[in-house]
Protein backbone atom coordinates (compact mmCIF):
# COMPACT_ATOMS: atom_id res chain seq x y z
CA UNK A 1 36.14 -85.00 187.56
CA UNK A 2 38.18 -82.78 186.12
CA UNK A 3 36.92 -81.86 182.10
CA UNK A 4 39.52 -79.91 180.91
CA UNK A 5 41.12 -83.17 180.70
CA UNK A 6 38.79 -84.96 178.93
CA UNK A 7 37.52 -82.27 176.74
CA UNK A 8 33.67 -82.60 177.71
CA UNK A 9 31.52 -79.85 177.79
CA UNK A 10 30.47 -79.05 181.42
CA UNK A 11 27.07 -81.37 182.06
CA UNK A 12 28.51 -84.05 180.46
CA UNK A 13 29.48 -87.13 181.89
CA UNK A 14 31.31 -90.56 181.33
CA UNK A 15 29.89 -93.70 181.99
CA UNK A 16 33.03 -95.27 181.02
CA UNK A 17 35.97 -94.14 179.47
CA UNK A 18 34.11 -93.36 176.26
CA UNK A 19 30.36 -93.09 176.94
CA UNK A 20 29.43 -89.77 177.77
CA UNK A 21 25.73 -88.91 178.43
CA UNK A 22 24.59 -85.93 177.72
CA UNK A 23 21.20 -83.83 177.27
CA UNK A 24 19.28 -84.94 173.85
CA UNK A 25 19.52 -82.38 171.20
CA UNK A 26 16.94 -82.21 168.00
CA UNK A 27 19.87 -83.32 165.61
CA UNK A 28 19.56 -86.46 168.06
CA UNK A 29 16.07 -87.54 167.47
CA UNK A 30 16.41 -89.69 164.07
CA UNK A 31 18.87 -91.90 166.03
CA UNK A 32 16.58 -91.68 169.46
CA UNK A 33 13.75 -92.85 167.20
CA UNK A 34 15.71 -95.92 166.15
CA UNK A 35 16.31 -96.74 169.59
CA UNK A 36 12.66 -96.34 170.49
CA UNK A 37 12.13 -98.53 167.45
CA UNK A 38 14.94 -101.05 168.96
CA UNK A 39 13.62 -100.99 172.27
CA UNK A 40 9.07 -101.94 171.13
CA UNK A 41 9.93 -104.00 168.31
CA UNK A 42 11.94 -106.60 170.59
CA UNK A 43 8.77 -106.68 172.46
CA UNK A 44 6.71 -108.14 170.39
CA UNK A 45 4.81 -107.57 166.84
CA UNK A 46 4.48 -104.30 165.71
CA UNK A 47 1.49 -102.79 163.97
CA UNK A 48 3.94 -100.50 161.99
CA UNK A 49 6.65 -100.60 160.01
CA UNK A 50 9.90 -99.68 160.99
CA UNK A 51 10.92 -96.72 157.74
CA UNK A 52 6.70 -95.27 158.76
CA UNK A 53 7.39 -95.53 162.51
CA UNK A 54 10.63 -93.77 161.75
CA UNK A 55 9.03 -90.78 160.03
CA UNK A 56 6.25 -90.56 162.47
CA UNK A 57 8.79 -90.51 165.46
CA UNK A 58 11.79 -88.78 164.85
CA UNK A 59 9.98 -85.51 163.96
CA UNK A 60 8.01 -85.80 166.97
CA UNK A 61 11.10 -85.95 169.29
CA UNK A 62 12.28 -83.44 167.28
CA UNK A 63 9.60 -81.03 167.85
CA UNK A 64 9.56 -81.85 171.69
CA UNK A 65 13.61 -81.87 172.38
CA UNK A 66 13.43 -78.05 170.51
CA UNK A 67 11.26 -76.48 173.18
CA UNK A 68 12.32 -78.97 176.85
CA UNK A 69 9.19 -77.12 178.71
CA UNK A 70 7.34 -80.54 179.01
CA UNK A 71 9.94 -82.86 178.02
CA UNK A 72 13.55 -83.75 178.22
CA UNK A 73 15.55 -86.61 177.32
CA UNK A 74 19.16 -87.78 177.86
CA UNK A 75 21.32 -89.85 175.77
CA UNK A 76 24.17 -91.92 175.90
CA UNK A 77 26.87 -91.44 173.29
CA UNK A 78 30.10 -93.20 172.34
CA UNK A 79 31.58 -91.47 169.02
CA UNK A 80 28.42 -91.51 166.91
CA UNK A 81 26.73 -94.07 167.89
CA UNK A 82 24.00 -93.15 170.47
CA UNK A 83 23.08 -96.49 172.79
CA UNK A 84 20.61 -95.72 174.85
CA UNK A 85 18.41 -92.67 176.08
CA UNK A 86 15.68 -91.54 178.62
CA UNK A 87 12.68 -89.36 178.57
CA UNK A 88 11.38 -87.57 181.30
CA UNK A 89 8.03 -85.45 180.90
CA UNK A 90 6.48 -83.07 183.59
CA UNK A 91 3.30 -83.73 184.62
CA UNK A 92 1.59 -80.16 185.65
CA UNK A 93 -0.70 -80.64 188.52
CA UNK A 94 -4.10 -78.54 189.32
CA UNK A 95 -3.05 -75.65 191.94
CA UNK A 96 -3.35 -76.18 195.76
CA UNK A 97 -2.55 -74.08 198.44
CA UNK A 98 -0.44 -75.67 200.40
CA UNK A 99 3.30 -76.51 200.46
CA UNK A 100 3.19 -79.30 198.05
CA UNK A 101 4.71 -79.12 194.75
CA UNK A 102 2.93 -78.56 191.65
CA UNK A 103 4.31 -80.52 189.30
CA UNK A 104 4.75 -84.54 188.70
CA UNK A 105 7.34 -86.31 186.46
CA UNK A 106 6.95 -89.16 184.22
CA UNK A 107 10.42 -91.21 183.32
CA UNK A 108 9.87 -93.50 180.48
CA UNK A 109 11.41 -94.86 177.58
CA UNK A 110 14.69 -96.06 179.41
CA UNK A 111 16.58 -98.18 176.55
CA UNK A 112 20.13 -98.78 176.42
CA UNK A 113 21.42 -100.99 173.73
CA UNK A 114 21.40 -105.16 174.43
CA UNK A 115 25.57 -105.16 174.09
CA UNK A 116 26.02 -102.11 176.25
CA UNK A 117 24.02 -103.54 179.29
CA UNK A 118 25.57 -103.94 182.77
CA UNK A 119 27.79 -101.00 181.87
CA UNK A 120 26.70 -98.68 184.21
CA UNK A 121 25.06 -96.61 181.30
CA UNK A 122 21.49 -97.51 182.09
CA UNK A 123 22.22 -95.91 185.63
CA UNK A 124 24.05 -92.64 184.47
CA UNK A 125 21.10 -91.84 181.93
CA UNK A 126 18.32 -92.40 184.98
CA UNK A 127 20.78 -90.43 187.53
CA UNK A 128 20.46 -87.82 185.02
CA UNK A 129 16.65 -87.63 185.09
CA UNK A 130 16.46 -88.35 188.71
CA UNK A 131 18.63 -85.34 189.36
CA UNK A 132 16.43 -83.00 186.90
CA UNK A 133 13.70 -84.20 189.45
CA UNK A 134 15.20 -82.76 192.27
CA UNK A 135 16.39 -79.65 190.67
CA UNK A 136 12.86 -78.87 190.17
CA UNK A 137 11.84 -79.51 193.63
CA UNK A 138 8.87 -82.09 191.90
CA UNK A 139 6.01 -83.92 193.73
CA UNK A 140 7.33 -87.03 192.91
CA UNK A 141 8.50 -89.02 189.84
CA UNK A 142 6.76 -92.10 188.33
CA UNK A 143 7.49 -94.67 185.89
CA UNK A 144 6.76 -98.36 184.67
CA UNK A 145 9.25 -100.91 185.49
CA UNK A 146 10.02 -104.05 183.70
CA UNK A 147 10.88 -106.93 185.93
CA UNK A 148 14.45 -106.45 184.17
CA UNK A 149 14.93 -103.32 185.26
CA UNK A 150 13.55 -102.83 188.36
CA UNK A 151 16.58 -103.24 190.36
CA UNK A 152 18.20 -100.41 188.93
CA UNK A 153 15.17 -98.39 189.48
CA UNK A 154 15.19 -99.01 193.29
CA UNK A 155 18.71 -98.34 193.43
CA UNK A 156 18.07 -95.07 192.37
CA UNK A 157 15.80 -94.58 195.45
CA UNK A 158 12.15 -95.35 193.22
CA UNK A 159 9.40 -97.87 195.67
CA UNK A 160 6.48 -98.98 195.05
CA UNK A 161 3.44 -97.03 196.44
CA UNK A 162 0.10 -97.92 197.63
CA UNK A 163 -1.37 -94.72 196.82
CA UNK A 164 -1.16 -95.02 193.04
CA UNK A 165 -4.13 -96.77 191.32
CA UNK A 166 -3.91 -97.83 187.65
CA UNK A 167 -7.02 -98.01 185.07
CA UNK A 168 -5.92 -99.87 182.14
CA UNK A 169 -7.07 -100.56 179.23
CA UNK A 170 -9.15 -96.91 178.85
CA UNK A 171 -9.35 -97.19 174.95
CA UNK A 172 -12.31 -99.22 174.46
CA UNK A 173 -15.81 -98.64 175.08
CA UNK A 174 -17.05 -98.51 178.52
């Protein structure tokens, strides 16, 4: 793709002729927020309303998006309007001494905007995370599907795996 063309900063690219995803930014997080807002609320009932979640949140991704160590995020932009995003957080593991990587990834909070769907953008934001991945050289990367999305999750090269075993529901008493 040639971006002199297009004006785009190098790391940036189109999902269509006017989306461009693009690495998260802290100016980004208010609107992140309201898509993480977006994306739990249609869910279900919340426990929080939206302006307190809003406060609580955006300063959080804020505070993580300034220092990417841990965490990194992607978003999908069309003018100003940001409509959808993904998180990715590495996982450090305990040291071995072996060959195997040290490190884990977690992709989560994959939300792209009801009208936007079936765009292509939900892809381009998990390529981007997927590729972070395997710049890294990680372990492996793991995530929660919804039955929605899990098609664009395998296309992406993600399977399920026998090894992983799940405890839920940790928070109560034993």
């Amino acid at each position: 793709m040639d971006r002199s063309a297009d004006h785009r900063p190098a790391g940036e690219e189109a999902c269509s002729s006017t989306v461009i995803v693009r690495r998260a930014i802290p100016d980004d997080a208010p609107a992140l927020a309201r898509l993480r807002w977006r994306c739990r609320s249609a869910e279900g009932p919340t426990t929080e309303a939206e302006e307190a979640f809003l406060r609580r949140c955006a300063p959080w991704m804020a505070e993580r998006l300034s220092s990417p160590d841990r965490w990194r995020c992607w978003v999908a932009v069309q003018e100003d309007r940001h409509l959808g995003c993904v998180w990715l957080e590495f996982l450090e593991k305990v040291p071995n001494p072996g060959p195997e990587p040290e490190e884990h990834a977690y992709v989560t909070a994959l939300y792209v905007e009801p009208g936007e769907r079936r765009a292509g953008t939900g892809g381009e934001l998990l390529a981007k995370a997927v590729a972070e991945c395997r710049r890294r050289g990680l372990d492996c990367a793991l995530l929660w599907s919804t039955p929605t999305s899990r098609d664009l999750y395998l296309e992406q090269g993600f399977a399920t795996d026998e090894e992983v075993l799940v405890l839920r529901d940790v928070s109560g008493p034993s």
